[in-house]
Structure formats: structure tokens, C-alpha cells
N, C-alpha and C. Protein backbone atom coordinates (compact mmCIF):
# COMPACT_ATOMS: atom_id res chain seq x y z
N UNK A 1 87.56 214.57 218.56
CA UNK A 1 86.50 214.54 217.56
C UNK A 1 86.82 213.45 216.53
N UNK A 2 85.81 212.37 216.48
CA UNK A 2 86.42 211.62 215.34
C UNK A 2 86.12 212.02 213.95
N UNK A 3 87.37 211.37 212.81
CA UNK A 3 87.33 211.86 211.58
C UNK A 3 86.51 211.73 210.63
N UNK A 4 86.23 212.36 209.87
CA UNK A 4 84.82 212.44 208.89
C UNK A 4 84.96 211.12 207.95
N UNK A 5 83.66 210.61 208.22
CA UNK A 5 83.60 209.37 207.10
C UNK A 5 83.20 209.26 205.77
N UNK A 6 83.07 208.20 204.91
CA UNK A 6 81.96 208.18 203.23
C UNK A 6 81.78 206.87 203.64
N UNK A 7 80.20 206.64 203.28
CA UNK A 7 80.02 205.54 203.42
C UNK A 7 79.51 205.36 202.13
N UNK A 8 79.70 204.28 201.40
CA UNK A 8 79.88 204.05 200.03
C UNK A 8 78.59 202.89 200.01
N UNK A 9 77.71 203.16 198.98
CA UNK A 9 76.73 202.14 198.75
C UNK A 9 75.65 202.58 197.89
N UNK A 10 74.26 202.24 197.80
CA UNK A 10 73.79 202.67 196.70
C UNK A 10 72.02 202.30 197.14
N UNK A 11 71.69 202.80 196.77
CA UNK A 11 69.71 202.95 196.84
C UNK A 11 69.08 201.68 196.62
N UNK A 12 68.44 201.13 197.83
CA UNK A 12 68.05 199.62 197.71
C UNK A 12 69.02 198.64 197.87
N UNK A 13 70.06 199.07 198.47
CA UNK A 13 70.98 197.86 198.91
C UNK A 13 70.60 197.50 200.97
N UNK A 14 69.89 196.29 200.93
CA UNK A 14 69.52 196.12 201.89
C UNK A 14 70.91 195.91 203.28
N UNK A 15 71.54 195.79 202.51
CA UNK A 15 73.14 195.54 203.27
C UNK A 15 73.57 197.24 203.60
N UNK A 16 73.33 197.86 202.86
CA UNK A 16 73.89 199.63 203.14
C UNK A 16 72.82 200.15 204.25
N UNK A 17 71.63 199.79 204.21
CA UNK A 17 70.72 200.15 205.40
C UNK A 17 71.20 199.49 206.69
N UNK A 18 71.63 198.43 206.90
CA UNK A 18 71.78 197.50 207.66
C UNK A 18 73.04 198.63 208.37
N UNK A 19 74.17 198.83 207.77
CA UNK A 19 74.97 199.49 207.73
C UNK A 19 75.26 201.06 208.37
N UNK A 20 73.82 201.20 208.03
CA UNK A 20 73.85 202.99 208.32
C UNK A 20 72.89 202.44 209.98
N UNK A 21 72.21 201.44 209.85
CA UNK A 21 71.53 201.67 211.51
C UNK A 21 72.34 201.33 212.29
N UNK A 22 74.10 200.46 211.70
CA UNK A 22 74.73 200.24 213.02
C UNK A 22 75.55 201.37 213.08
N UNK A 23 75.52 202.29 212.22
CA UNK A 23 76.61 204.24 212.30
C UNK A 23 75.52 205.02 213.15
N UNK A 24 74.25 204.64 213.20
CA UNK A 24 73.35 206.22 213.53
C UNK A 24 73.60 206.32 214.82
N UNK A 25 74.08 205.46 216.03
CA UNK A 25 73.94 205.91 217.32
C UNK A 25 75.66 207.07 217.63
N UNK A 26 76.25 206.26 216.58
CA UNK A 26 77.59 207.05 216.59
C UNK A 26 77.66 208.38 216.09
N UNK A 27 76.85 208.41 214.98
CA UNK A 27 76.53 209.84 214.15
C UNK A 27 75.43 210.56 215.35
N UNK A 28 74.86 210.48 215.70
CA UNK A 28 73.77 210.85 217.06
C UNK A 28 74.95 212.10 218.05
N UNK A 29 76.63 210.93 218.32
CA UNK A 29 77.42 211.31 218.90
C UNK A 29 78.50 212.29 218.67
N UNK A 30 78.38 212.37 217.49
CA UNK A 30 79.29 213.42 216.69
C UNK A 30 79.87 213.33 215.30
N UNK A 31 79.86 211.90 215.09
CA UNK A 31 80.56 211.26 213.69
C UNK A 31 80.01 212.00 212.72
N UNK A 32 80.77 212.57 211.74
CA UNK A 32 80.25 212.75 210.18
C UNK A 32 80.42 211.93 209.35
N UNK A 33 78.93 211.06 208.36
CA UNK A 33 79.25 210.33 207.77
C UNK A 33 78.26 210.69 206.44
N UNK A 34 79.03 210.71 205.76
CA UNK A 34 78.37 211.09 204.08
C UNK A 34 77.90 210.34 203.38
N UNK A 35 77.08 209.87 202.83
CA UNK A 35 76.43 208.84 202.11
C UNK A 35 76.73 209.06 200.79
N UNK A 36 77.64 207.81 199.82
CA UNK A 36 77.99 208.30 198.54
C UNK A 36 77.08 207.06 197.97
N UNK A 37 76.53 207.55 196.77
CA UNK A 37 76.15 206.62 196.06
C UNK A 37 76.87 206.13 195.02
N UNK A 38 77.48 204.62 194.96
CA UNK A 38 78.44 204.30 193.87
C UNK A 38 77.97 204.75 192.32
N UNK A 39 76.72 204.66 192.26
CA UNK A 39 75.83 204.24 191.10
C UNK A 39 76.20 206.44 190.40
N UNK A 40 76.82 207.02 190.86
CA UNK A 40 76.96 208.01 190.51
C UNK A 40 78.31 208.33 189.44
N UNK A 41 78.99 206.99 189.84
CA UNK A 41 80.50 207.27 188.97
C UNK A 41 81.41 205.89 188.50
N UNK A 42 81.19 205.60 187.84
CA UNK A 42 81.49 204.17 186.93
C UNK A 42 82.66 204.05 188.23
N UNK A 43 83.45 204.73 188.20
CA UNK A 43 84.83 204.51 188.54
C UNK A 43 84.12 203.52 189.99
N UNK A 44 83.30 204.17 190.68
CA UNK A 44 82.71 204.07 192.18
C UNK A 44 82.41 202.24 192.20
N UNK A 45 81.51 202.40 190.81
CA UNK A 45 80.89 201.16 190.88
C UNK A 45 81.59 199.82 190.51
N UNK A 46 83.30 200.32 189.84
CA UNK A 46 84.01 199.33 189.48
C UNK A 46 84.75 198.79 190.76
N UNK A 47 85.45 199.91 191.72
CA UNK A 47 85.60 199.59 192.78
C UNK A 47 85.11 199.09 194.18
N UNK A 48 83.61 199.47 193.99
CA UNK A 48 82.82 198.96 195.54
C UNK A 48 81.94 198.42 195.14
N UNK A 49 81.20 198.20 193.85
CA UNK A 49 80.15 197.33 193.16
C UNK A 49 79.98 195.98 194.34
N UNK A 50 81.01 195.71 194.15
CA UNK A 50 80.71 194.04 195.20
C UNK A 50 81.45 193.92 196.66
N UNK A 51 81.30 195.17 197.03
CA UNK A 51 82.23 195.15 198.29
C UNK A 51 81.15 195.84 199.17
N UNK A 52 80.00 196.57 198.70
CA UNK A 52 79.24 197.97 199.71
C UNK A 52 78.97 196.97 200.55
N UNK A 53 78.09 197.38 201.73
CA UNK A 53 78.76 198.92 201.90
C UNK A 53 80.29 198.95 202.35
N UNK A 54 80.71 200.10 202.14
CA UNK A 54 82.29 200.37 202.41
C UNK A 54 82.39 201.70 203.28
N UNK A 55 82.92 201.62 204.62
CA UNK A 55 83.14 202.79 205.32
C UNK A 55 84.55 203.29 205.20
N UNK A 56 84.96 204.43 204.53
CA UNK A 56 86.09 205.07 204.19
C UNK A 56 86.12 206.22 205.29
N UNK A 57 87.58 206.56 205.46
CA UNK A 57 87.92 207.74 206.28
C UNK A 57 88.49 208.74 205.29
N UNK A 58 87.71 209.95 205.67
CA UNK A 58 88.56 210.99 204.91
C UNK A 58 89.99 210.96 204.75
N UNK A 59 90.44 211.21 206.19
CA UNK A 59 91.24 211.80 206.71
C UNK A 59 92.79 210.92 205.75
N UNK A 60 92.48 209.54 206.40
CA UNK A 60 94.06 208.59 205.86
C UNK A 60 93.02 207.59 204.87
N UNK A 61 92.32 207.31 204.38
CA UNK A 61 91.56 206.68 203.31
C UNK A 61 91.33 205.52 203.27
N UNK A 62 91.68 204.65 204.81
CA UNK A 62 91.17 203.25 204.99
C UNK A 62 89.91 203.36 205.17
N UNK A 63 89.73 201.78 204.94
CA UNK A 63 88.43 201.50 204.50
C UNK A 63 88.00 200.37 205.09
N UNK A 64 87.04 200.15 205.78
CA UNK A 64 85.80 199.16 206.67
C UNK A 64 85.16 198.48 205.70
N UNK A 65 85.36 197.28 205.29
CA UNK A 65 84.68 196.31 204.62
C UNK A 65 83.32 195.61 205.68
N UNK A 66 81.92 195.77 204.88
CA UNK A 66 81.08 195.28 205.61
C UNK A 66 81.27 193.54 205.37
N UNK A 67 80.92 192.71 206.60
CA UNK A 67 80.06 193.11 208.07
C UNK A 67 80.99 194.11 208.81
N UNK A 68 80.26 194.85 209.42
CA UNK A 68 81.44 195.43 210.76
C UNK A 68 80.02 195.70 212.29
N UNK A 69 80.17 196.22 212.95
CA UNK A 69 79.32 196.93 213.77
C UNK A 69 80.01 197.82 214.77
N UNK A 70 79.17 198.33 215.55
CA UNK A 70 79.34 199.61 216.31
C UNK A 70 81.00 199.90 216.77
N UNK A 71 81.20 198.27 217.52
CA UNK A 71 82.82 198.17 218.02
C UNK A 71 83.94 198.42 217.12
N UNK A 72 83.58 197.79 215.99
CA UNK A 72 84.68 197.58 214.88
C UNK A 72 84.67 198.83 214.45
N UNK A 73 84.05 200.02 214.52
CA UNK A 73 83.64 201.00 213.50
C UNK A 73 84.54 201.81 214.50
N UNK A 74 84.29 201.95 215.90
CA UNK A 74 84.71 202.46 217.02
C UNK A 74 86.37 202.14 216.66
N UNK A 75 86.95 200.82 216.99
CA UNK A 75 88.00 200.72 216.76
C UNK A 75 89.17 201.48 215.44
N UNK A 76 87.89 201.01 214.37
CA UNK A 76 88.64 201.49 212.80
C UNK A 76 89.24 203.28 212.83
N UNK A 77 88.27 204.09 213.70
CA UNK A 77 87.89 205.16 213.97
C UNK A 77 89.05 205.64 214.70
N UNK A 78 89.95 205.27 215.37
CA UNK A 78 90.79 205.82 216.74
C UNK A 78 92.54 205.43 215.95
């Protein structure tokens, strides 16, 4: 089962959509991925402001700097 994700980004970021259509065939497959909005916690927005979207792992807390797609996400994942 792979480990639960956050995907970090914020409402109207055309780059975080971009982002979530290359996760949905994986989430389809089992992935849990949480949608955080930075814009909820200064702290969020000091750290990923210019980085979203950002795919974090629960589990050990690395983190997927966008661009990535399906493979890279696959790889980051295992």
C-alpha cells in the first residue's frame, strides 16, 4: 500500500491543478493524497509560497518539488 501523501498548494494556482491531474490516476489506484492549502498558515506560505505545488510524504517527510509526473511520483513513492 503506498504511503499517505499532502499535497501542498493553494486555490487558483494553475500549476497545483496541473499537479493533482498527474496524482488522480494514482489516487484512482489507492494513493491517499490530502490537499493542504498553504494560504491557511503563514508558516505554510513562508515555506512553499514559491515552491507549490509540493508533494510531501507522511510517513518520512520528503518532499516532490514540482515539475514531477506520474513516474517520478511512482518512484518518490517506493
Amino acid at each position: 500500500m503506498p504511503p499517505e501523501c499532502q499535497l501542498f498548494g493553494t486555490l487558483g494556482c494553475h500549476l497545483c491543478e496541473l499537479a493533482e491531474e498527474e496524482l488522480m490516476p494514482l489516487v484512482e489506484h489507492g494513493l491517499l493524497v490530502e490537499l493542504i492549502d498553504i494560504a491557511e498558515h503563514e508558516d505554510w506560505v513562508e515555506d512553499y509560497g514559491l515552491r507549490i505545488p509540493v508533494l510531501r510524504r507522511v510517513d518520512t517527510g520528503a518532499e516532490l518539488d514540482w515539475p514531477f509526473d506520474a513516474e517520478q511520483v511512482v518512484a518518490f513513492l517506493l
